[in-house]
N, C-alpha and C. Protein backbone atom coordinates (compact mmCIF):
# COMPACT_ATOMS: atom_id res chain seq x y z
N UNK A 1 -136.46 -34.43 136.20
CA UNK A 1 -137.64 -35.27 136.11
C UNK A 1 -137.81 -35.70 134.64
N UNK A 2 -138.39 -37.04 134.52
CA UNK A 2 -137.69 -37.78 133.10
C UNK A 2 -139.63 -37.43 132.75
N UNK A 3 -139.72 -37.86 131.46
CA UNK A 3 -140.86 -37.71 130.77
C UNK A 3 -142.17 -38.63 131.52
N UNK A 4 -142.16 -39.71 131.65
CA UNK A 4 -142.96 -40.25 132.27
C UNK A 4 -143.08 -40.02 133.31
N UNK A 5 -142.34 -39.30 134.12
CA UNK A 5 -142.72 -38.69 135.80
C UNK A 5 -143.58 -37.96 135.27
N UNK A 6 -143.34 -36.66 134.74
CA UNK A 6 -143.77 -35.61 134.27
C UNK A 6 -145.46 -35.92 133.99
N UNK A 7 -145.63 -37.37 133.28
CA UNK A 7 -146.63 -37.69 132.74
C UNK A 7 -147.93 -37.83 133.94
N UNK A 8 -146.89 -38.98 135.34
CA UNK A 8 -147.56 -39.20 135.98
C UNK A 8 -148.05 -38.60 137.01
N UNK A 9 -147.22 -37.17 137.24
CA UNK A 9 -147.44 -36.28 137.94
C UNK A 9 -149.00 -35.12 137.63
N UNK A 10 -148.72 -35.22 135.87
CA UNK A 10 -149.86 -34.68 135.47
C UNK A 10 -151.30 -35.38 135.79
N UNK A 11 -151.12 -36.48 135.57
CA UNK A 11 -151.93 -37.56 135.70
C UNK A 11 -152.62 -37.15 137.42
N UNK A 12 -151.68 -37.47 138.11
CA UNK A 12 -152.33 -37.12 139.41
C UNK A 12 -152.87 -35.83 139.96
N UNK A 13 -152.38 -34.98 139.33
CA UNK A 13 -153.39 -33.69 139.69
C UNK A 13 -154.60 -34.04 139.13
N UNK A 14 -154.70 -34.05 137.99
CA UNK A 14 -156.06 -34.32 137.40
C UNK A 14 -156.84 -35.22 138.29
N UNK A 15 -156.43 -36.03 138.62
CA UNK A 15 -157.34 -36.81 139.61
C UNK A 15 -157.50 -36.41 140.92
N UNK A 16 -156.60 -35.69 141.16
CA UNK A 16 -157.17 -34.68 142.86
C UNK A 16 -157.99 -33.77 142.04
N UNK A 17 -157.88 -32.91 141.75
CA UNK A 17 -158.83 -31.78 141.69
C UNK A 17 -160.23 -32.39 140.80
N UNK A 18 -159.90 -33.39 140.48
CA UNK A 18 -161.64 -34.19 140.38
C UNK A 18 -162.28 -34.37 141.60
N UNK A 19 -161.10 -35.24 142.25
CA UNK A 19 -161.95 -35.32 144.06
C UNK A 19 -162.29 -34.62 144.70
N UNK A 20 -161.43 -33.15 144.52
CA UNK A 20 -162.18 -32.01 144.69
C UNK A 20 -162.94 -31.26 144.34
N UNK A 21 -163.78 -32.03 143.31
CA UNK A 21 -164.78 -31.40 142.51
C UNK A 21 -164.18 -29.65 142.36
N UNK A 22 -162.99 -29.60 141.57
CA UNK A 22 -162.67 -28.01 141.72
C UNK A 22 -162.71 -27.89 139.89
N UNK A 23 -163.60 -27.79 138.82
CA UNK A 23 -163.24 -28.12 137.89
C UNK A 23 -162.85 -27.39 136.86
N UNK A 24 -162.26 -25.93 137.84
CA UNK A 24 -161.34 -25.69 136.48
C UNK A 24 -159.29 -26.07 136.62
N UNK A 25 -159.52 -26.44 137.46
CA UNK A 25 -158.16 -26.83 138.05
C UNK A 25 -157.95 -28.20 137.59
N UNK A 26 -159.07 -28.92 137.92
CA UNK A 26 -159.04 -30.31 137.06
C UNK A 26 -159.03 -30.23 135.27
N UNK A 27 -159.70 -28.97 134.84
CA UNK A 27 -159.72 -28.78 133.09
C UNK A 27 -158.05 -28.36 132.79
N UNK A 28 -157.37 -27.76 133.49
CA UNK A 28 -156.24 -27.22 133.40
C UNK A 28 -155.26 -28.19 133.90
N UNK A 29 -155.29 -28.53 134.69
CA UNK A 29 -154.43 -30.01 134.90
C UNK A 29 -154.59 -31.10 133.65
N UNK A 30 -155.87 -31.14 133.05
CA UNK A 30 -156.05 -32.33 132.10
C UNK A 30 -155.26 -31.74 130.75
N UNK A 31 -155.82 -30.51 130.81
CA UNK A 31 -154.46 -29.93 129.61
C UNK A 31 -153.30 -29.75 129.23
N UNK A 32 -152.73 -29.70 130.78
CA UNK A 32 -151.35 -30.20 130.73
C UNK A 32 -151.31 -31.10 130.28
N UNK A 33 -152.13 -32.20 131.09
CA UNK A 33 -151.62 -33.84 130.81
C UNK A 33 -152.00 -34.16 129.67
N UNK A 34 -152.62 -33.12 128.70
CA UNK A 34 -153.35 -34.17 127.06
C UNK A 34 -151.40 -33.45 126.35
N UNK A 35 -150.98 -32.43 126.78
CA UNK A 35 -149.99 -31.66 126.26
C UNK A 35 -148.75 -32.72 126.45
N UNK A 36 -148.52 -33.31 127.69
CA UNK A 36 -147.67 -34.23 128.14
C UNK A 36 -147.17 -35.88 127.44
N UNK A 37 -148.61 -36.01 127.03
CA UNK A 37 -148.86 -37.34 125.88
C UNK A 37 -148.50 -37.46 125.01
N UNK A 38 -148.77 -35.96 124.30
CA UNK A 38 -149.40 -35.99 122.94
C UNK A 38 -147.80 -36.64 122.20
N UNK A 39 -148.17 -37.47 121.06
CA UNK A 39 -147.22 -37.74 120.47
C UNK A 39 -146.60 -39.61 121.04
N UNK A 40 -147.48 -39.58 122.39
CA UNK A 40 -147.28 -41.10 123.05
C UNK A 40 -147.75 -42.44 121.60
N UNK A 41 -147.16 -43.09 121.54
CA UNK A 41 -147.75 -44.09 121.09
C UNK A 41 -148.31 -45.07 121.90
N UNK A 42 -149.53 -45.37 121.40
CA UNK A 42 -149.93 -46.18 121.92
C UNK A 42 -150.51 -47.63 122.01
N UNK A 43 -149.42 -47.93 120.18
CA UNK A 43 -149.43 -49.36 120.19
C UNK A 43 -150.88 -49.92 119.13
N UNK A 44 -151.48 -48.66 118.97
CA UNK A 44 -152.61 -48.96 118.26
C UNK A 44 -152.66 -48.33 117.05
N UNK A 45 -151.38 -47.61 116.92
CA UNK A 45 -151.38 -47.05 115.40
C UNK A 45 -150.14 -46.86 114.97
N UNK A 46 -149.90 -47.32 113.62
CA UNK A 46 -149.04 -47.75 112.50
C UNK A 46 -148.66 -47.26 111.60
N UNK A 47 -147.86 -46.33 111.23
CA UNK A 47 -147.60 -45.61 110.17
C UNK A 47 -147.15 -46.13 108.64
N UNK A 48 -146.72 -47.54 109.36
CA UNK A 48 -146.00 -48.30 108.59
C UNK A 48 -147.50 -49.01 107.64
N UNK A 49 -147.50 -49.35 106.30
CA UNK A 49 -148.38 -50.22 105.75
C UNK A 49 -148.16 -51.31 105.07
């Protein structure tokens, strides 16, 4: 499984266990997925000056 699966997989738990109002499963899913990102660019920041 390549990085962006990974991403979007995280992505979708987080959004079930919202629908399931279950919210520590949804806090722990979102932590994966902030863990999964981190380091994403996102086009809005520039290192370069």
């Amino acid at each position: 499984m390549n990085r962006e699966q990974r991403i979007h997989e995280a992505r979708l738990l987080v959004l079930a266990y919202m629908q399931t109002e279950d919210v520590s499963k949804a806090q722990e899913a979102l932590d994966k997925w902030v863990e999964e990102v981190k380091g994403v660019d996102d086009g809005n920041y520039s290192d370069e000056a």
